[in-house]
Protein backbone atom coordinates (compact mmCIF):
# COMPACT_ATOMS: atom_id res chain seq x y z
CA UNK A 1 19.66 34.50 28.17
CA UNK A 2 23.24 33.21 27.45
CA UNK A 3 24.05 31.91 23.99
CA UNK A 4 24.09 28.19 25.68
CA UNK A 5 20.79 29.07 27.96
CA UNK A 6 18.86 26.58 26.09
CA UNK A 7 21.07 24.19 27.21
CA UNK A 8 21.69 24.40 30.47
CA UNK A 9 17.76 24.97 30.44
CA UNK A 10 17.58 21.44 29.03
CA UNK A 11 20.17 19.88 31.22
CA UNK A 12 18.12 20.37 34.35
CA UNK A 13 15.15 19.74 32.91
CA UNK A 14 16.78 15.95 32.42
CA UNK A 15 18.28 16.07 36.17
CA UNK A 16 14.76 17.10 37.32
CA UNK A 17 12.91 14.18 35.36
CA UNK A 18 15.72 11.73 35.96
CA UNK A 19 15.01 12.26 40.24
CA UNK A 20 11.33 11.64 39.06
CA UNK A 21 12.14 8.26 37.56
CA UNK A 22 14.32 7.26 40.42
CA UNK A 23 11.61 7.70 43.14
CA UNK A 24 8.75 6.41 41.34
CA UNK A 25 11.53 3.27 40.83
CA UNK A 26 11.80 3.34 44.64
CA UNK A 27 8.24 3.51 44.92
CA UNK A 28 7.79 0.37 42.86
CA UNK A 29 10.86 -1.43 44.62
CA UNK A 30 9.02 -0.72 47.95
CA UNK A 31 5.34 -1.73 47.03
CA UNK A 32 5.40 -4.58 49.69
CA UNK A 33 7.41 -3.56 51.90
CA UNK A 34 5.27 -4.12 54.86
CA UNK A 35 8.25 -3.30 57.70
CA UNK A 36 11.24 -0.97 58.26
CA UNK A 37 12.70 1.61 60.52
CA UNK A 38 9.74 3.51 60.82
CA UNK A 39 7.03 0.75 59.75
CA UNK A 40 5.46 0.18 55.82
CA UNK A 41 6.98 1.95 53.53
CA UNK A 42 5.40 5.39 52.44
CA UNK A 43 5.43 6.27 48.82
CA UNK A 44 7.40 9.57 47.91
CA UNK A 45 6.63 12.35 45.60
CA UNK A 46 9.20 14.62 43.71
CA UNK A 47 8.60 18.48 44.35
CA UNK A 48 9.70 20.62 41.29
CA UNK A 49 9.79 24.12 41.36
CA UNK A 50 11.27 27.02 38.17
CA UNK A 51 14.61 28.58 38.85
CA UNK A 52 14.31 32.13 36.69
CA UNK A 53 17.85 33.39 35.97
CA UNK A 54 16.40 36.59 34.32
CA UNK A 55 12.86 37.38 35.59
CA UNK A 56 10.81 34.67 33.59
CA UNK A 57 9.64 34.84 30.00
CA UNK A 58 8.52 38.15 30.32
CA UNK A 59 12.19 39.68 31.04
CA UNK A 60 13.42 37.53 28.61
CA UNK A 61 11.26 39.59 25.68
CA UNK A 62 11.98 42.67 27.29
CA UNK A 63 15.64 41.54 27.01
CA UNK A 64 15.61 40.88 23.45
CA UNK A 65 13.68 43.97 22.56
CA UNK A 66 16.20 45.72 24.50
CA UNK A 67 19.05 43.77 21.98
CA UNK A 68 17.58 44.62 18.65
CA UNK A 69 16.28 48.22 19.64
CA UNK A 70 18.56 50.74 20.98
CA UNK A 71 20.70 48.81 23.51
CA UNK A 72 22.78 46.72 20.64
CA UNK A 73 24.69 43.45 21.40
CA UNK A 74 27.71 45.11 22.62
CA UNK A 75 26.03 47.81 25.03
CA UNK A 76 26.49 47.34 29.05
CA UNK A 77 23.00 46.64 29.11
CA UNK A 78 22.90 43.64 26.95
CA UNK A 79 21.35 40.06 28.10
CA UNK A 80 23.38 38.32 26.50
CA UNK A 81 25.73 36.76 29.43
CA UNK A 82 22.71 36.63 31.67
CA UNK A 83 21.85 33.41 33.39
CA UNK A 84 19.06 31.00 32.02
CA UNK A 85 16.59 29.86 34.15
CA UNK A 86 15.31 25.88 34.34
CA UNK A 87 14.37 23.47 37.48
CA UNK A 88 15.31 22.03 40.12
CA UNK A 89 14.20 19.32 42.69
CA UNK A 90 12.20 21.11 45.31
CA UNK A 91 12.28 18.61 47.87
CA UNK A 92 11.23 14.65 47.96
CA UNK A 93 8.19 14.39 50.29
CA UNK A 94 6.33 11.66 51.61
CA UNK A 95 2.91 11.51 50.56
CA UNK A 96 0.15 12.09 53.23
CA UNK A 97 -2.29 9.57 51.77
CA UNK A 98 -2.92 6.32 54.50
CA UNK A 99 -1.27 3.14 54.04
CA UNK A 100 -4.01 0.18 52.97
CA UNK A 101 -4.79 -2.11 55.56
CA UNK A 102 -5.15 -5.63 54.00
CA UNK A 103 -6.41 -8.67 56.39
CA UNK A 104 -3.91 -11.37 56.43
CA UNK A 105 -4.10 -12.94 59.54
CA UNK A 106 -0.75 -15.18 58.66
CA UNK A 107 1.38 -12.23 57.98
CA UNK A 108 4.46 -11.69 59.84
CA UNK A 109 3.34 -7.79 60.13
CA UNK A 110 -0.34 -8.47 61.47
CA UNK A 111 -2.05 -6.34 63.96
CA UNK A 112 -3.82 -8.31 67.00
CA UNK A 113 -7.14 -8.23 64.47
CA UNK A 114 -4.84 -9.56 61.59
CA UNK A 115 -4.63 -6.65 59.22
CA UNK A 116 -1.12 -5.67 57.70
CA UNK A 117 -0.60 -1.89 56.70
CA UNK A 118 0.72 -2.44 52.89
CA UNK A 119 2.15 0.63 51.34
CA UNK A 120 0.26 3.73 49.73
CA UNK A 121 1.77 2.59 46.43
CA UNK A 122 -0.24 2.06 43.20
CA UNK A 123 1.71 0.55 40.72
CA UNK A 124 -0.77 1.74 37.80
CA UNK A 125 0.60 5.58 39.20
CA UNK A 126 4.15 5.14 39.52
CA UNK A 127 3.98 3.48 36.14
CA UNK A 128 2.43 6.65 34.66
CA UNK A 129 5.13 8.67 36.75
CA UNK A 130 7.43 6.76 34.96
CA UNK A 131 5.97 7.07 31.50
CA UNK A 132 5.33 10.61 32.17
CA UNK A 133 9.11 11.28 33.59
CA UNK A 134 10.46 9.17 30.56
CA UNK A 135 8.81 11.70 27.85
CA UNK A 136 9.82 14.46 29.16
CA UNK A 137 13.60 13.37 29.86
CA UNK A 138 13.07 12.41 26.34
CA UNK A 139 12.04 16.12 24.90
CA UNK A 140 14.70 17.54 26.80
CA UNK A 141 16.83 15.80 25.05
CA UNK A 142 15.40 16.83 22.01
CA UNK A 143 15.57 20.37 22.88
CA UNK A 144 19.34 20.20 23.84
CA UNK A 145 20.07 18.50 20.62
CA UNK A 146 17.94 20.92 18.35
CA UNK A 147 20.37 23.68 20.15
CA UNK A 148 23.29 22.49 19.70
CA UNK A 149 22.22 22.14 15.32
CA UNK A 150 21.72 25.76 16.16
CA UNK A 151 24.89 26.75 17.68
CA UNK A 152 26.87 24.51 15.12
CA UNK A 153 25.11 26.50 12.37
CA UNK A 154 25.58 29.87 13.58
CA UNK A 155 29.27 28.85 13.94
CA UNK A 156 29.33 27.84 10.25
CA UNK A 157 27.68 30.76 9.03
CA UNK A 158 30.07 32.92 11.24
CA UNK A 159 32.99 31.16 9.39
């Protein structure tokens, strides 16, 4: 892993969690929404998936074992300029799950029998998605701020 790894590890871990509290927003915005191009709205679900620079954690030990046993810091086969891993936004989906049909015969949107089909949004979910998206923008930050105390006190011991 690169000397700023846990950083950049950190920064899409933030991107990542930031998408997730932007589509459960949308989801919220869109809990009525009874009509649009392609009828009621469908709620949307973020797809995350790992990005492993070096192998996974696994490499990464092998890597460092490699460093402090017979390889060295300055040998060819060194990790130390090796790319970090982190996440990424996979894809934004639509989830599968049926829009509610509520009976409101006076509704612009009715069906002949007088049901609307109201969106597959809960707001008691996205609200958790948002709590949930929130804490862990939250210990990213954390983590990239721990990291850089690190660096700044390797740099004033190196002084």
């Amino acid at each position: 892993m690169s000397f700023f790894g846990s950083l950049q590890i950190s920064a899409t871990g933030m991107s990542a969690e930031r998408t997730r509290m932007d589509v459960a927003s949308e989801n919220l915005a869109n809990a009525n929404s009874t009509s649009g191009p392609n009828g009621a709205y469908h709620r949307k679900e973020v797809a995350l998936r790992s990005t492993s620079g070096t192998g996974g954690f696994a490499q990464a030990l092998a890597n460092v074992a490699n460093i402090q046993g017979t390889g060295g810091i300055g040998s060819t086969n060194s990790s130390i300029g090796t790319t970090a891993g982190g996440v990424e936004v996979a894809a934004i989906v639509d989830d599968k799950t049926p829009n509610r049909l509520v009976y409101d015969p006076g509704h612009p949107d009715a069906n002949a029998k007088g049901y609307v089909s109201m969106p597959n949004v809960n707001p008691v979910t996205e609200m958790t998605d948002l709590i949930s998206s929130s804490r862990a923008y939250e210990a990213n930050v954390n983590a990239m701020q721990t990291s850089k105390t690190m660096i700044s006190r390797v740099m004033d011991i190196l002084k």
